[in-house]
Protein backbone atom coordinates (compact mmCIF):
# COMPACT_ATOMS: atom_id res chain seq x y z
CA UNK A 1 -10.07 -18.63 77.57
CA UNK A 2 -6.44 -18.45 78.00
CA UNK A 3 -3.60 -15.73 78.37
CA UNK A 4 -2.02 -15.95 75.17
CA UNK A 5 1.20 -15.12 76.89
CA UNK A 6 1.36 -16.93 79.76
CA UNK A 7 -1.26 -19.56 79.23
CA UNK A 8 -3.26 -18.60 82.87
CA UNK A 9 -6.62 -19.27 82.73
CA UNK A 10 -9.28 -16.21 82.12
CA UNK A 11 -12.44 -16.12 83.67
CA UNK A 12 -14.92 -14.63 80.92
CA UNK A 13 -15.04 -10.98 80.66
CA UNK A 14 -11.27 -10.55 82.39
CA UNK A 15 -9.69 -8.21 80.06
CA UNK A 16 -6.19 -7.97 81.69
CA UNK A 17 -3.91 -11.12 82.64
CA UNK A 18 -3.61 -10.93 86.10
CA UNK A 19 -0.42 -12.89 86.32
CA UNK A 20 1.56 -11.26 83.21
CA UNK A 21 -0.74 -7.87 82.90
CA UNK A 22 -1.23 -8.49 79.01
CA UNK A 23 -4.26 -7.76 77.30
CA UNK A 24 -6.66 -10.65 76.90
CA UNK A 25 -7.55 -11.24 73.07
CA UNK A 26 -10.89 -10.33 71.93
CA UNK A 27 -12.91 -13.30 71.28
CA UNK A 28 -13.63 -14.43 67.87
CA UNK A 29 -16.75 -13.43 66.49
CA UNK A 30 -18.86 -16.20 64.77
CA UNK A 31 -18.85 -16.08 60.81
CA UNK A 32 -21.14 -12.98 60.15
CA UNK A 33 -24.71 -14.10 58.69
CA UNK A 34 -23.96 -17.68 59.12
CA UNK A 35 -27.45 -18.34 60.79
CA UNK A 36 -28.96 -16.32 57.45
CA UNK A 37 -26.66 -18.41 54.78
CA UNK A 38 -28.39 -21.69 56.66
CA UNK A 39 -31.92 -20.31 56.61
CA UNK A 40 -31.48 -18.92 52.89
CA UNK A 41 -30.30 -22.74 52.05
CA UNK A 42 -32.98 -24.07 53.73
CA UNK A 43 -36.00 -22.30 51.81
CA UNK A 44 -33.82 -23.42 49.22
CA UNK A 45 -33.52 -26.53 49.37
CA UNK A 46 -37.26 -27.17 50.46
CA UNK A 47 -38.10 -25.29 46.87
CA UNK A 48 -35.78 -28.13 45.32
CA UNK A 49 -37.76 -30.41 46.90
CA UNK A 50 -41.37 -29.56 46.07
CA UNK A 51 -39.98 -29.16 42.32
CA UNK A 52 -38.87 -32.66 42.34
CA UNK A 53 -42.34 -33.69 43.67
CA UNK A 54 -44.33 -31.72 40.80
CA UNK A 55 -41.24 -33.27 38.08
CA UNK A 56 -42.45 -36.94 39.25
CA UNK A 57 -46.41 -35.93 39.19
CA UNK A 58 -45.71 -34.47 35.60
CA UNK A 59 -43.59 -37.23 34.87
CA UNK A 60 -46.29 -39.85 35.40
CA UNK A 61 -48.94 -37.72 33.67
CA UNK A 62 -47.14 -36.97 30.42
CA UNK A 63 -45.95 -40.72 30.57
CA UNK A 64 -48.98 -42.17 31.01
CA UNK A 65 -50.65 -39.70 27.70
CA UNK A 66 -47.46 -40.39 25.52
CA UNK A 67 -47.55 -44.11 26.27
CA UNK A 68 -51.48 -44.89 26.48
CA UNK A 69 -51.04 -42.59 22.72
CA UNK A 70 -48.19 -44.80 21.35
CA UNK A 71 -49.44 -48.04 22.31
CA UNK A 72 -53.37 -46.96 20.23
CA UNK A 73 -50.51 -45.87 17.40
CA UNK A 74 -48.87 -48.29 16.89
CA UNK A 75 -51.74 -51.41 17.70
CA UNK A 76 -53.87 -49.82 15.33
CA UNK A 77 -56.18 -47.67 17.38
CA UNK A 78 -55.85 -45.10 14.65
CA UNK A 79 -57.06 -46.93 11.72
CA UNK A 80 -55.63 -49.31 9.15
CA UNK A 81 -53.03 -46.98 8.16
CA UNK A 82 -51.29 -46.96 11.84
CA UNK A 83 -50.18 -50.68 11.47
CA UNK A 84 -46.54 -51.05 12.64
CA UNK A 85 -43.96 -53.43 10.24
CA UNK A 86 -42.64 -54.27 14.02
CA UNK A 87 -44.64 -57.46 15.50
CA UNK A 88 -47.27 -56.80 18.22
CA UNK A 89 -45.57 -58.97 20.49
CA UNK A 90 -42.34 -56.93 20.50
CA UNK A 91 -44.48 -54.16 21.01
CA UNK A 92 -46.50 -54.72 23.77
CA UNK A 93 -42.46 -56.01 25.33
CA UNK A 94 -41.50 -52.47 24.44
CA UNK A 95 -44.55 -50.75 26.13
CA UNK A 96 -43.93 -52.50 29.27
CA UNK A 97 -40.64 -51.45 29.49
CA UNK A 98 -41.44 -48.10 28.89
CA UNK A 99 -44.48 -47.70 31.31
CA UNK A 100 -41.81 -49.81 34.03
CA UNK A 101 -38.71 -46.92 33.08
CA UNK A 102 -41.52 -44.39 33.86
CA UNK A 103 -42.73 -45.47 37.08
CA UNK A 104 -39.17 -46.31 38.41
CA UNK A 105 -38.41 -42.89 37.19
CA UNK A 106 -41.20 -40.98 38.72
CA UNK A 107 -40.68 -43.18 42.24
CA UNK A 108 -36.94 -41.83 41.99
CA UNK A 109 -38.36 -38.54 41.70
CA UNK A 110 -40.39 -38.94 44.75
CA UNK A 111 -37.76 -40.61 46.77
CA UNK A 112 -35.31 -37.72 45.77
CA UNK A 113 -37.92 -34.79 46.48
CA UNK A 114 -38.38 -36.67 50.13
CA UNK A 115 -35.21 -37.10 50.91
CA UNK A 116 -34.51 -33.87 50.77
CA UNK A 117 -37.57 -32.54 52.55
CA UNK A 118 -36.61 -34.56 55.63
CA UNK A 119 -33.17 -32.74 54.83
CA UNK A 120 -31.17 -36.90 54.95
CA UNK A 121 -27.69 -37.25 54.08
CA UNK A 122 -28.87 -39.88 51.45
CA UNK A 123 -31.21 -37.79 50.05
CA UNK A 124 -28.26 -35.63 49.02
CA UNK A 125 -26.60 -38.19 47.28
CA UNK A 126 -29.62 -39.77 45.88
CA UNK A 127 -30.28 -36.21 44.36
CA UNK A 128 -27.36 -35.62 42.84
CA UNK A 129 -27.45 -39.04 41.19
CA UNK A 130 -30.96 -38.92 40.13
CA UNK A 131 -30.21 -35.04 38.29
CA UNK A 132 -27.39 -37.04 36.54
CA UNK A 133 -29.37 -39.70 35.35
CA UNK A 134 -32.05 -36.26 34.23
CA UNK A 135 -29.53 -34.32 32.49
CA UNK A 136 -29.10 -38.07 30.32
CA UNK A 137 -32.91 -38.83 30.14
CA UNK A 138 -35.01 -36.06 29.60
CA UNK A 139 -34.85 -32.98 27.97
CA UNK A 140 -35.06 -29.44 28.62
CA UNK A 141 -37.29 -29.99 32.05
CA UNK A 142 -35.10 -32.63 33.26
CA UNK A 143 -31.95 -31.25 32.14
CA UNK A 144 -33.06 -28.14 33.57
CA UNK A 145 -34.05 -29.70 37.39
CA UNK A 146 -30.49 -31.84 37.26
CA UNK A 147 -28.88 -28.60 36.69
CA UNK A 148 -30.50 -26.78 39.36
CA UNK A 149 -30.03 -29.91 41.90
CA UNK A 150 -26.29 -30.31 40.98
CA UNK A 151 -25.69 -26.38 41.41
CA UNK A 152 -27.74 -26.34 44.85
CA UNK A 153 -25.72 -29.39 46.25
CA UNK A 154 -22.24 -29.52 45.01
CA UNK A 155 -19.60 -28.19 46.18
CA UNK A 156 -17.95 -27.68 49.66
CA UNK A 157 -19.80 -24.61 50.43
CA UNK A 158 -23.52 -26.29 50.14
CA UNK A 159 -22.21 -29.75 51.31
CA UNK A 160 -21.63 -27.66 54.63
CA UNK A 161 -24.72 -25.63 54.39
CA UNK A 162 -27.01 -28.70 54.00
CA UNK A 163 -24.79 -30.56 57.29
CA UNK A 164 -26.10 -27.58 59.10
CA UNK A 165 -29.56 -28.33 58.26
């Protein structure tokens, strides 16, 4: 620390200048609560985590009964009166693009819910881009967990809160 008058050097706890007599300046306090802000973020942030691992395991599970449903539909698991005018080839192209959009979806899920677990600086982005891509795909859980992740990591008040982490 320094004299702000004279600019002599202060050993810690001098609270006179002993060249110029002035009063030393108090030293600055760090930001009250700080160390509780970080912690509060934390738990926080850990929550948003494990909710993005329970989105992908519900994601797969209600994927797998809505597509192992539509593909008895519409192959005629249900009877004559299920038959499709669309080809079964086209279906069967459409069923494995759905069950491939699922499991990309649900690894996404898993990727974002460990990234930020291990607290990475690309888990940050990657969750912010995968609630984007929620708040487009699926609705009212996924809009619901893109909101939350957007509110808990935007913004230059949680960007610095999760570099502290």
């Amino acid at each position: 620390m320094f004299c702000s008058g004279c600019g002599v050097a202060l050993a810690p706890g001098q609270m006179v200048c002993p060249q110029c007599g002035r009063p030393a300046a108090p030293a600055v306090p760090p930001m009250p609560g700080f160390e509780f802000q970080v912690e509060r973020y934390r738990s926080s942030v850990k929550a948003l985590s494990v909710v993005w691992y329970v989105y992908a395991g519900l994601s797969l599970l209600l994927g797998f009964a809505k597509l192992t449903f539509a593909k008895a539909f519409f192959l005629g698991g249900f009877g004559p009166w299920a038959h499709s005018p669309v080809p079964p080839m086209w279906i069967g192209a459409a069923m494995h693009i759905a069950w491939l959009n699922m499991v990309i979806f649900s690894a996404l899920a898993v990727a974002v819910g460990w990234g930020l677990q291990e607290r990475a600086h690309w888990g940050r982005i990657l969750a912010i881009v995968a609630a984007f891509l929620n708040l487009l795909h699926v609705f009212p859980l996924g809009a619901a967990l893109g909101i939350w992740t957007l509110v808990m990591l935007l913004g230059y008040r949680n960007s610095t809160l999760y570099e502290q982490l």
